[in-house]
PDB file of N, CA and C in Angstrom:
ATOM      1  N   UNK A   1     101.428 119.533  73.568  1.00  0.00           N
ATOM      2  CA  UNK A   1     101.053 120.865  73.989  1.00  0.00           C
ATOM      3  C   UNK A   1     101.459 121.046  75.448  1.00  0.00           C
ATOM      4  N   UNK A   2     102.011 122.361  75.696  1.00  0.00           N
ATOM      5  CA  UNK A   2     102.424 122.548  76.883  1.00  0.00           C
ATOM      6  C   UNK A   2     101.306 122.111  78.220  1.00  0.00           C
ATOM      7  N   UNK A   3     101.542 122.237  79.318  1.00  0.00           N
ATOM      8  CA  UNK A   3     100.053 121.797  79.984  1.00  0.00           C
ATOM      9  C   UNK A   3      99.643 123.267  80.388  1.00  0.00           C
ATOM     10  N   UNK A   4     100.381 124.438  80.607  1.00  0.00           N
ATOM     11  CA  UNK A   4      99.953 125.553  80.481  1.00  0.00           C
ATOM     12  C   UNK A   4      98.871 126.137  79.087  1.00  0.00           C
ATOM     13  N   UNK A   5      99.631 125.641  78.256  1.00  0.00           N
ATOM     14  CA  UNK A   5      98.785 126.431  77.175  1.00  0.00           C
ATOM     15  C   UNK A   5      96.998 125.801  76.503  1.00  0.00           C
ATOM     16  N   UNK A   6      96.663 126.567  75.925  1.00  0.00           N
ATOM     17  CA  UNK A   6      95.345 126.176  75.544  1.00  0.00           C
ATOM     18  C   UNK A   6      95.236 126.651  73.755  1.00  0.00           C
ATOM     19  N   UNK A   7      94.941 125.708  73.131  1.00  0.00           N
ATOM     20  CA  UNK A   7      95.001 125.958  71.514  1.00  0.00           C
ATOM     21  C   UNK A   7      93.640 127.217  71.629  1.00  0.00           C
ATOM     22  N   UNK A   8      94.195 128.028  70.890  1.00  0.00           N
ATOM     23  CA  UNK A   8      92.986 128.885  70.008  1.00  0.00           C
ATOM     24  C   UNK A   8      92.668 129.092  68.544  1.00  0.00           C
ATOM     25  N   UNK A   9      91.911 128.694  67.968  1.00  0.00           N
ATOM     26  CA  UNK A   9      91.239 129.020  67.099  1.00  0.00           C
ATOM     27  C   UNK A   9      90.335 130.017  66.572  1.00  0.00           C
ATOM     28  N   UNK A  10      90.466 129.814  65.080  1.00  0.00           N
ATOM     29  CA  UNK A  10      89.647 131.500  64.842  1.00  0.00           C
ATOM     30  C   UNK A  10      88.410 130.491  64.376  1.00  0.00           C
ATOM     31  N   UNK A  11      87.826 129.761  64.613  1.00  0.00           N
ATOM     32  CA  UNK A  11      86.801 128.880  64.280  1.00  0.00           C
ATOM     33  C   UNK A  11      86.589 127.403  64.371  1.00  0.00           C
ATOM     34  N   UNK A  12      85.747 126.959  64.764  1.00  0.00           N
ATOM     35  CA  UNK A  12      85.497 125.960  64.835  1.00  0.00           C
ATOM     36  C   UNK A  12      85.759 124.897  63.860  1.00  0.00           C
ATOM     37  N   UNK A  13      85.580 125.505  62.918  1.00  0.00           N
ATOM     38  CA  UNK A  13      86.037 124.776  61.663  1.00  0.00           C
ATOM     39  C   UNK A  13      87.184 124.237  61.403  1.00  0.00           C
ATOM     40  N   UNK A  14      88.159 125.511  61.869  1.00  0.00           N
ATOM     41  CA  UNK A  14      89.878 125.280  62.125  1.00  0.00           C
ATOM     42  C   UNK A  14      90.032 123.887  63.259  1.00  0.00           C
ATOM     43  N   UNK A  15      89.085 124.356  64.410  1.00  0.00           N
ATOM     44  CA  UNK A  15      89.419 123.315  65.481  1.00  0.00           C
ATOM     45  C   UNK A  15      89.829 122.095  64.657  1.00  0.00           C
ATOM     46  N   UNK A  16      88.483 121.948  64.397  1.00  0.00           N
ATOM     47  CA  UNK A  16      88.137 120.467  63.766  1.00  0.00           C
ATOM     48  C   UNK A  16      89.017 119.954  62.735  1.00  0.00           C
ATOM     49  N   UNK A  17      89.812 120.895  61.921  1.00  0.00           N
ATOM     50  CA  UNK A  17      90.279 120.308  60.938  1.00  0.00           C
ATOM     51  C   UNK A  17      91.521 120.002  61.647  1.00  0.00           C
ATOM     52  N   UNK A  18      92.290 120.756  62.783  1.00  0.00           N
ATOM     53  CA  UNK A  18      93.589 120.847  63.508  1.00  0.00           C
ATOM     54  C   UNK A  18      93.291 119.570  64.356  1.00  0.00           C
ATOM     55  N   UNK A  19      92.208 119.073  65.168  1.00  0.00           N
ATOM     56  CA  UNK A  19      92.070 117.993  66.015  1.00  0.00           C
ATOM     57  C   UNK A  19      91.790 116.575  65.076  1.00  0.00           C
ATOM     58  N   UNK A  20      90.923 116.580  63.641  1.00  0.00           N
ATOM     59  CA  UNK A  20      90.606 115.262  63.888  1.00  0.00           C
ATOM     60  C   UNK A  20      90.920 115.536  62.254  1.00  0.00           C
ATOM     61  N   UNK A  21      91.310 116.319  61.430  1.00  0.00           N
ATOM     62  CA  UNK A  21      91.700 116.405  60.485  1.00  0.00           C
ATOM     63  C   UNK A  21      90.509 116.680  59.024  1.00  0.00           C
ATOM     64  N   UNK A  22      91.407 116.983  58.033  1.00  0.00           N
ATOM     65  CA  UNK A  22      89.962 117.862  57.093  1.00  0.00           C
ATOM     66  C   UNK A  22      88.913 117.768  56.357  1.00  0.00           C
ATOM     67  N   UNK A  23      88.566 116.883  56.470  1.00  0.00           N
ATOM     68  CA  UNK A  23      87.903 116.248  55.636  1.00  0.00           C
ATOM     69  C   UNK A  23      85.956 116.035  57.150  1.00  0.00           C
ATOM     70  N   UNK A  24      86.690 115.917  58.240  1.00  0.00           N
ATOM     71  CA  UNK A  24      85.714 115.530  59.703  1.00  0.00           C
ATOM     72  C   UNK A  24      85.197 117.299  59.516  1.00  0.00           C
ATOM     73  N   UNK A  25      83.433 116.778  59.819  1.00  0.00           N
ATOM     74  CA  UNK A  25      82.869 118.390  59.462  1.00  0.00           C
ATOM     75  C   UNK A  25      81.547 118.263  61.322  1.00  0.00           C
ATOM     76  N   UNK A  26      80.641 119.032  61.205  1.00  0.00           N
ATOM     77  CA  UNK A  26      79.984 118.613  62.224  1.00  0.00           C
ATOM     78  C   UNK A  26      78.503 118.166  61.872  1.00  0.00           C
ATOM     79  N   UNK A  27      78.150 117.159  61.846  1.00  0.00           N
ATOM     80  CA  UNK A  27      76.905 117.114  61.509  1.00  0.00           C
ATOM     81  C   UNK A  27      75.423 117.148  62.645  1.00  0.00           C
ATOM     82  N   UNK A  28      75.775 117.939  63.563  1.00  0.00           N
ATOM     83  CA  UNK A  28      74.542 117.937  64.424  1.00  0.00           C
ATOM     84  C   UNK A  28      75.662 118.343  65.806  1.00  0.00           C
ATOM     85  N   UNK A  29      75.105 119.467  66.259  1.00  0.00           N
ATOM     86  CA  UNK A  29      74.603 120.302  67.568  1.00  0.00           C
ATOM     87  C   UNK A  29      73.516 120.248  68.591  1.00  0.00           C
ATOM     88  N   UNK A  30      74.157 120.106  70.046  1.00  0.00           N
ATOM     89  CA  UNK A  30      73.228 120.243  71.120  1.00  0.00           C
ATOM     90  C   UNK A  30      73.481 121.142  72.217  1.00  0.00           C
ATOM     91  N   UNK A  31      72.864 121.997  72.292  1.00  0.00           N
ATOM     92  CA  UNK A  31      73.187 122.887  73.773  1.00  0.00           C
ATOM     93  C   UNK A  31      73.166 122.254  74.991  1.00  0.00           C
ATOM     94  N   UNK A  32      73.992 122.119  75.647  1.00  0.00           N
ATOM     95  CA  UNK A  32      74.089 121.061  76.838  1.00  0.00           C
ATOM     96  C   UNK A  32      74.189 122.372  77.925  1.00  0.00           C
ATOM     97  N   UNK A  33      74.100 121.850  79.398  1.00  0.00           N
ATOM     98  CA  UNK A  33      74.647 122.797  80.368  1.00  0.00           C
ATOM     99  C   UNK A  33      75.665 122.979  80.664  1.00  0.00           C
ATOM    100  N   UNK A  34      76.751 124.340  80.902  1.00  0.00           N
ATOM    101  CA  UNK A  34      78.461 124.314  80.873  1.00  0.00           C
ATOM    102  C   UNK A  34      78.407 124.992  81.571  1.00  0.00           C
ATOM    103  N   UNK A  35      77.619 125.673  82.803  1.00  0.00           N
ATOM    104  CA  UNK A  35      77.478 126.733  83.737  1.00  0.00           C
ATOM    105  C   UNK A  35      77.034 128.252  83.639  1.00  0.00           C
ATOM    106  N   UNK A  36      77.837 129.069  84.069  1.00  0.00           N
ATOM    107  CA  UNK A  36      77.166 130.238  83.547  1.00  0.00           C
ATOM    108  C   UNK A  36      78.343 131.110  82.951  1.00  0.00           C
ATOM    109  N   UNK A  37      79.544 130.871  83.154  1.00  0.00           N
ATOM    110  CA  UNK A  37      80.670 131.443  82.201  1.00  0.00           C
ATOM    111  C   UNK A  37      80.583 130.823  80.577  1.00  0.00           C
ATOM    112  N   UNK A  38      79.939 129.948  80.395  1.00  0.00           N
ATOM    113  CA  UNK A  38      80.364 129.204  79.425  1.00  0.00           C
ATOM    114  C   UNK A  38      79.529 128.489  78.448  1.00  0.00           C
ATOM    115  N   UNK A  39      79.617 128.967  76.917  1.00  0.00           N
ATOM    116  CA  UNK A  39      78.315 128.099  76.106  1.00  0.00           C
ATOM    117  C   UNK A  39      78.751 126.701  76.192  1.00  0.00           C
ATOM    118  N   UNK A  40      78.258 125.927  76.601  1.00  0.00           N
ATOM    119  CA  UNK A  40      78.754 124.391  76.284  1.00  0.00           C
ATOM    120  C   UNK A  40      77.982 123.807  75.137  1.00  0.00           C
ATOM    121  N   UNK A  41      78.357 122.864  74.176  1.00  0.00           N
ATOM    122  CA  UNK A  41      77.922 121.960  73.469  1.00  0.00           C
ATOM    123  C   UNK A  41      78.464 120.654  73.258  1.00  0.00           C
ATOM    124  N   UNK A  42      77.273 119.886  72.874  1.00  0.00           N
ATOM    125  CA  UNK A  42      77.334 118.327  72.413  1.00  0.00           C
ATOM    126  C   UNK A  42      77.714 118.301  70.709  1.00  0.00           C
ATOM    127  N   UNK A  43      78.914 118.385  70.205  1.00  0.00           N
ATOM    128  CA  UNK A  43      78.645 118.082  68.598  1.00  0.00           C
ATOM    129  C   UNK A  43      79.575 117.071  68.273  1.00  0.00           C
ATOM    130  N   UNK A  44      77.949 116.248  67.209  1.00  0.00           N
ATOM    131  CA  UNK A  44      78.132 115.267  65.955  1.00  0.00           C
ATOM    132  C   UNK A  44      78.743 115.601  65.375  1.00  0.00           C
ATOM    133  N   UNK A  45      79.527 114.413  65.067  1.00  0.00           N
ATOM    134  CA  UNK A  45      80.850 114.695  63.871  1.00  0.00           C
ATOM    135  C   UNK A  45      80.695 113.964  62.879  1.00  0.00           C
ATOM    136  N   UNK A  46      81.027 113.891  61.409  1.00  0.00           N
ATOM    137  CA  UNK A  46      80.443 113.066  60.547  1.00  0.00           C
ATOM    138  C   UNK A  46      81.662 111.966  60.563  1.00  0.00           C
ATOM    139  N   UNK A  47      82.336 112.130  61.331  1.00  0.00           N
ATOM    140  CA  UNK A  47      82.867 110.497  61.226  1.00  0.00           C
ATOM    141  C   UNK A  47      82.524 110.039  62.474  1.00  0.00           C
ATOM    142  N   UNK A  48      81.564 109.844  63.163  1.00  0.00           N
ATOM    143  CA  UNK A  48      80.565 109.506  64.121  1.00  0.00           C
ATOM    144  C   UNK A  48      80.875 109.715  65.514  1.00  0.00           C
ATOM    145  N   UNK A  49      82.116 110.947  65.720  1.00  0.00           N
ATOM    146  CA  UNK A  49      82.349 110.677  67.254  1.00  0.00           C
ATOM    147  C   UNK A  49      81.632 112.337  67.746  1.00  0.00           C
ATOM    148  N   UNK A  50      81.460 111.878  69.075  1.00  0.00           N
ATOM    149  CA  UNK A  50      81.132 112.911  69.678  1.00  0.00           C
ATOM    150  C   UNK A  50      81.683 113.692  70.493  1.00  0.00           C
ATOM    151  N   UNK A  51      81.722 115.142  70.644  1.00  0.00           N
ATOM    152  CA  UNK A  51      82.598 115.569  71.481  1.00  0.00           C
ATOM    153  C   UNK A  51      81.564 117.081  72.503  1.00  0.00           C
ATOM    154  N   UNK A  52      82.235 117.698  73.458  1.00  0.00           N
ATOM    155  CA  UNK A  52      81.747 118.491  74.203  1.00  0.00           C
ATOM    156  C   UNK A  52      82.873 119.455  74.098  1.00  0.00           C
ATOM    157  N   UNK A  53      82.041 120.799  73.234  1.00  0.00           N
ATOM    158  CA  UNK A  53      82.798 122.099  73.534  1.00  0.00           C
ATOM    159  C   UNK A  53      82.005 123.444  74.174  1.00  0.00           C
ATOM    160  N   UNK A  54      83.338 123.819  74.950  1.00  0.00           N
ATOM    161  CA  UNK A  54      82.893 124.864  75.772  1.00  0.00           C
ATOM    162  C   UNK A  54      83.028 126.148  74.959  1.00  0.00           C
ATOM    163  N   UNK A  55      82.748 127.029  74.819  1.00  0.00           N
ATOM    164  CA  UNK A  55      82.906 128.577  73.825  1.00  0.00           C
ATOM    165  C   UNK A  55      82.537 130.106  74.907  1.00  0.00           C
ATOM    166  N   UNK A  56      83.608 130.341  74.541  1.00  0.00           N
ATOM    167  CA  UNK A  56      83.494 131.886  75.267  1.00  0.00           C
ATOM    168  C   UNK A  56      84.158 133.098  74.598  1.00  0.00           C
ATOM    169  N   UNK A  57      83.608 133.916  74.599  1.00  0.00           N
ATOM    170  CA  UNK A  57      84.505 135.435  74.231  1.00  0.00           C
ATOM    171  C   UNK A  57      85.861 135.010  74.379  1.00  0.00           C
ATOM    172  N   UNK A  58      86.603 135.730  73.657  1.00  0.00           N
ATOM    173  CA  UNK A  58      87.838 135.975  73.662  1.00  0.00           C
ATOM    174  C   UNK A  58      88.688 136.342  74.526  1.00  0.00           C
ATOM    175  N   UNK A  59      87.700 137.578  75.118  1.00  0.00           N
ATOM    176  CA  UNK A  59      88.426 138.289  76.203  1.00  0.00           C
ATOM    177  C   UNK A  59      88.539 137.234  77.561  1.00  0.00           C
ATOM    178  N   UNK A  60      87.550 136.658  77.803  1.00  0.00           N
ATOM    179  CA  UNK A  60      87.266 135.457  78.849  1.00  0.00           C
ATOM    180  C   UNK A  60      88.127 134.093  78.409  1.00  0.00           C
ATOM    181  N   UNK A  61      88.657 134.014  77.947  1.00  0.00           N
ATOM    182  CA  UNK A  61      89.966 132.310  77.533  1.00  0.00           C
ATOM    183  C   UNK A  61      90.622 132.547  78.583  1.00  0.00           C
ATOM    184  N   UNK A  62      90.785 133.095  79.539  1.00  0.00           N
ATOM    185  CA  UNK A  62      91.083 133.078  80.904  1.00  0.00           C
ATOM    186  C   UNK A  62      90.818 131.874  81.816  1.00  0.00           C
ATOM    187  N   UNK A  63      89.584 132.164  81.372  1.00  0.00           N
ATOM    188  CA  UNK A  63      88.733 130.966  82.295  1.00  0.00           C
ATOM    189  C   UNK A  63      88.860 129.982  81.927  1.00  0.00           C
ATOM    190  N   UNK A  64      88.673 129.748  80.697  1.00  0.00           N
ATOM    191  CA  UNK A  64      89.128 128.380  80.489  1.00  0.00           C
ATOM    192  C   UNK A  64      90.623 128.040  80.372  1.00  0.00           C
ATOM    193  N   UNK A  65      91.577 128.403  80.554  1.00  0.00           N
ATOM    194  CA  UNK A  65      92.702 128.083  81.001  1.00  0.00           C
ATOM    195  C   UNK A  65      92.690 127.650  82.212  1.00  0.00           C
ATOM    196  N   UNK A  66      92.326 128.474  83.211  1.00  0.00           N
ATOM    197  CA  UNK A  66      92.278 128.006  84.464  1.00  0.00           C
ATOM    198  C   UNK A  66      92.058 126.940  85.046  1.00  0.00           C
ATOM    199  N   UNK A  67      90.464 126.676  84.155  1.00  0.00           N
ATOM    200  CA  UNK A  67      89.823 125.237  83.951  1.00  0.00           C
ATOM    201  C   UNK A  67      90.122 123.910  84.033  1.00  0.00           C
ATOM    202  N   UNK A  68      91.242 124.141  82.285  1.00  0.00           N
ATOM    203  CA  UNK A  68      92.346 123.554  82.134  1.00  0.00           C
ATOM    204  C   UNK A  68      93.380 122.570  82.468  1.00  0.00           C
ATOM    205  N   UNK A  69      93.910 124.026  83.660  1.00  0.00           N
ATOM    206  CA  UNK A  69      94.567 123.633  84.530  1.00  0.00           C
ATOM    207  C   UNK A  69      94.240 122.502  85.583  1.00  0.00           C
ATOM    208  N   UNK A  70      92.996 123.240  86.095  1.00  0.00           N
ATOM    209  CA  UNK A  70      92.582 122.365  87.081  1.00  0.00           C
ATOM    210  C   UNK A  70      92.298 121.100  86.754  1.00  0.00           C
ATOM    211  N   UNK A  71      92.003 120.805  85.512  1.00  0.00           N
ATOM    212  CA  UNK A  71      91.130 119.435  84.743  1.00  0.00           C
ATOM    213  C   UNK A  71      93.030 118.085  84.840  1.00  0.00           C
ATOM    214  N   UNK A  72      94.379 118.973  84.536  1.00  0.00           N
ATOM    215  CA  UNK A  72      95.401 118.506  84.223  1.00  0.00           C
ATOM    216  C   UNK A  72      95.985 118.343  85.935  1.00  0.00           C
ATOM    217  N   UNK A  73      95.978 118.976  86.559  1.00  0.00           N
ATOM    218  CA  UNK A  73      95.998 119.158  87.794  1.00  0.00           C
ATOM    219  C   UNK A  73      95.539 117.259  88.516  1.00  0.00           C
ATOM    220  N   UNK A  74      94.074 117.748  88.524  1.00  0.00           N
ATOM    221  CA  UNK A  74      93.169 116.405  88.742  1.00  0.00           C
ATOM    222  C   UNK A  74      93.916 115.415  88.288  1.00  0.00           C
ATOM    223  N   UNK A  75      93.910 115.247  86.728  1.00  0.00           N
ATOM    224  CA  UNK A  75      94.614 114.082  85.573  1.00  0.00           C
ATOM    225  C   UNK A  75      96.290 113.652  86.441  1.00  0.00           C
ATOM    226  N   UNK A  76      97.018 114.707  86.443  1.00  0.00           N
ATOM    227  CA  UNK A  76      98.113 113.694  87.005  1.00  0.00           C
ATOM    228  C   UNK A  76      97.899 113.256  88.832  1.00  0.00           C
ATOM    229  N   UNK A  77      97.216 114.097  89.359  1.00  0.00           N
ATOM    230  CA  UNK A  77      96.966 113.556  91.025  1.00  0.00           C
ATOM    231  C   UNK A  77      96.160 111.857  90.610  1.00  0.00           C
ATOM    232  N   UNK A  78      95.379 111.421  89.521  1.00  0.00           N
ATOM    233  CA  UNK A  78      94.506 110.293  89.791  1.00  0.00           C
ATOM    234  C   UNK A  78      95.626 109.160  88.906  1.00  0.00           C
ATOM    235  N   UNK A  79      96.635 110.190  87.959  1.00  0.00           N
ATOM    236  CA  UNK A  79      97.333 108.896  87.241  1.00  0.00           C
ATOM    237  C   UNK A  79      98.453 108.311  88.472  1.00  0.00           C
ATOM    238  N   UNK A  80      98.738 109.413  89.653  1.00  0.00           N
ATOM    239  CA  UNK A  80     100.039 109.506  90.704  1.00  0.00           C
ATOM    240  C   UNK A  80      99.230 108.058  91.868  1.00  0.00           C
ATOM    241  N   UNK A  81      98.039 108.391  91.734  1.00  0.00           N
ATOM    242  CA  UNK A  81      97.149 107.659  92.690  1.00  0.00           C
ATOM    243  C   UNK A  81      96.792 106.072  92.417  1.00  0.00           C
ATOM    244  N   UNK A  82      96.816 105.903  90.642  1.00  0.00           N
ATOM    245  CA  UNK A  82      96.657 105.038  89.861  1.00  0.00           C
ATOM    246  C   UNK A  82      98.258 104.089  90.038  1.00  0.00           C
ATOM    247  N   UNK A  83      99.007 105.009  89.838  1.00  0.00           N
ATOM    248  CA  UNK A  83     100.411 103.955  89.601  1.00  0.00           C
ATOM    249  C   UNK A  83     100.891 103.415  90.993  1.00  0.00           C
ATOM    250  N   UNK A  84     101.034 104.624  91.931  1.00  0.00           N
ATOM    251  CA  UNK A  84     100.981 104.029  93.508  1.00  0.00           C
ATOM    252  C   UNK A  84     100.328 102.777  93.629  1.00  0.00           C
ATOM    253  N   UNK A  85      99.216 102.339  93.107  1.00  0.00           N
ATOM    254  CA  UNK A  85      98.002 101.489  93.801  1.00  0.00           C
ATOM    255  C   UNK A  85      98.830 100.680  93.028  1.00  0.00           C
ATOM    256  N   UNK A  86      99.452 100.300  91.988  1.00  0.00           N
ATOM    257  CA  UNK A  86      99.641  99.513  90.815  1.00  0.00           C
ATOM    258  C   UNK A  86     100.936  98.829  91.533  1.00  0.00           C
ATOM    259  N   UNK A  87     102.099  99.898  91.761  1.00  0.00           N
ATOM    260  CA  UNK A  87     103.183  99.201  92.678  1.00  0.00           C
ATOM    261  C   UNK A  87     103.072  98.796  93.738  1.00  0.00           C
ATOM    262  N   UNK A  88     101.764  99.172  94.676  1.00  0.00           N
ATOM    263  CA  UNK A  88     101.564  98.513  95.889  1.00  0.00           C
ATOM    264  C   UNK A  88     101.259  96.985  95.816  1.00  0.00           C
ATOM    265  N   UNK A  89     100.068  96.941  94.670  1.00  0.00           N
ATOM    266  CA  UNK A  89      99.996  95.800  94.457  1.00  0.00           C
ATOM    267  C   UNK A  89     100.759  94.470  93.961  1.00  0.00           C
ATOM    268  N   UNK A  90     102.061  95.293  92.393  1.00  0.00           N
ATOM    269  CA  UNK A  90     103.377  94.193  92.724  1.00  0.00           C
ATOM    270  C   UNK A  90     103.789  94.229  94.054  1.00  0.00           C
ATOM    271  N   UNK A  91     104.189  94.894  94.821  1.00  0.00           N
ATOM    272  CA  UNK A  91     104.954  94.168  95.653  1.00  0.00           C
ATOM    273  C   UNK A  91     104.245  93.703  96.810  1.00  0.00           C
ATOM    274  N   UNK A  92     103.391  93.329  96.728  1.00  0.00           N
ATOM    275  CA  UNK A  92     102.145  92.316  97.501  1.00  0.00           C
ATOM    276  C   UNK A  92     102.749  91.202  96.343  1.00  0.00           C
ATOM    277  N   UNK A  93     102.419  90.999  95.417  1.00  0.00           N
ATOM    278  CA  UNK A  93     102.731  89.876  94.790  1.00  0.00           C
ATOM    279  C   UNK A  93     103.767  89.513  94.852  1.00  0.00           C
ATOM    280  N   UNK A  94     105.381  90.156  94.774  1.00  0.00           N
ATOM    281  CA  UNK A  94     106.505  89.796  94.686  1.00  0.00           C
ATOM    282  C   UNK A  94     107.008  89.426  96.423  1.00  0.00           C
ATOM    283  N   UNK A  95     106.024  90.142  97.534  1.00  0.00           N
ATOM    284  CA  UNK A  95     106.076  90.315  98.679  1.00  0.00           C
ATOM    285  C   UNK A  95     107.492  90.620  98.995  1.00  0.00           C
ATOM    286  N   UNK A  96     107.962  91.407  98.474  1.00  0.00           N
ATOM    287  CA  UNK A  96     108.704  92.263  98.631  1.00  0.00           C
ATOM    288  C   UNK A  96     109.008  93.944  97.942  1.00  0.00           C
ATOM    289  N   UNK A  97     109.962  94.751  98.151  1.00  0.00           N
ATOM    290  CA  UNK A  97     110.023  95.761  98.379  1.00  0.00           C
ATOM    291  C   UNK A  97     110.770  95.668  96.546  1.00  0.00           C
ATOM    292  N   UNK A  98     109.939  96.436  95.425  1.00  0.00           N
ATOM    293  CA  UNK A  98     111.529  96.416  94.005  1.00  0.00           C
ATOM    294  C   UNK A  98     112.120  98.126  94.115  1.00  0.00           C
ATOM    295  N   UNK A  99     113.270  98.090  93.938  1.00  0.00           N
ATOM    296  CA  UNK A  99     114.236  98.761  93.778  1.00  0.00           C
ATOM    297  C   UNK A  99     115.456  98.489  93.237  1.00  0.00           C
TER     298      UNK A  99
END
């Protein structure tokens, strides 16, 4: 998926069958806190994993794009931060410079 885009669904049901495939249904709901743009939930899945979804009007998928973004944003600055640390550390070991 592009890192711009955000899947939509006409139901939850769809989600679920498009993410974890059709047969995975939900067996238990929790209202968690997601701020004030946003219903958040905790849902049981009957093949035992758990996940956190956010739900908003239609007209508002704005926001959660944005979100998104920012969440993918974060993700490659800590993987850029992660691999740096990783080559610093070979070449402490090789004590030299690879190229």
């Amino acid at each position: 998926m592009n890192d711009t885009m955000l899947q939509q669904f006409i139901s939850v049901e769809d989600a679920l069958t498009s993410l974890f495939g059709s047969g995975v249904k939900i067996a238990g709901t929790e209202r968690v806190s997601g701020g004030d743009i946003n219903e958040a939930y905790k849902l049981a899945l009957t093949d035992g994993t758990c996940i956190f979804m956010k739900s908003n009007k239609k007209e508002n998928a704005f926001f959660l794009r944005r979100k998104r973004q920012g969440w993918l944003r974060l993700q490659r600055q800590a993987l850029s931060e992660h691999l740096t640390s990783l080559a610093e550390e070979l070449i402490k070991a090789r004590g030299a410079p690879f190229c």
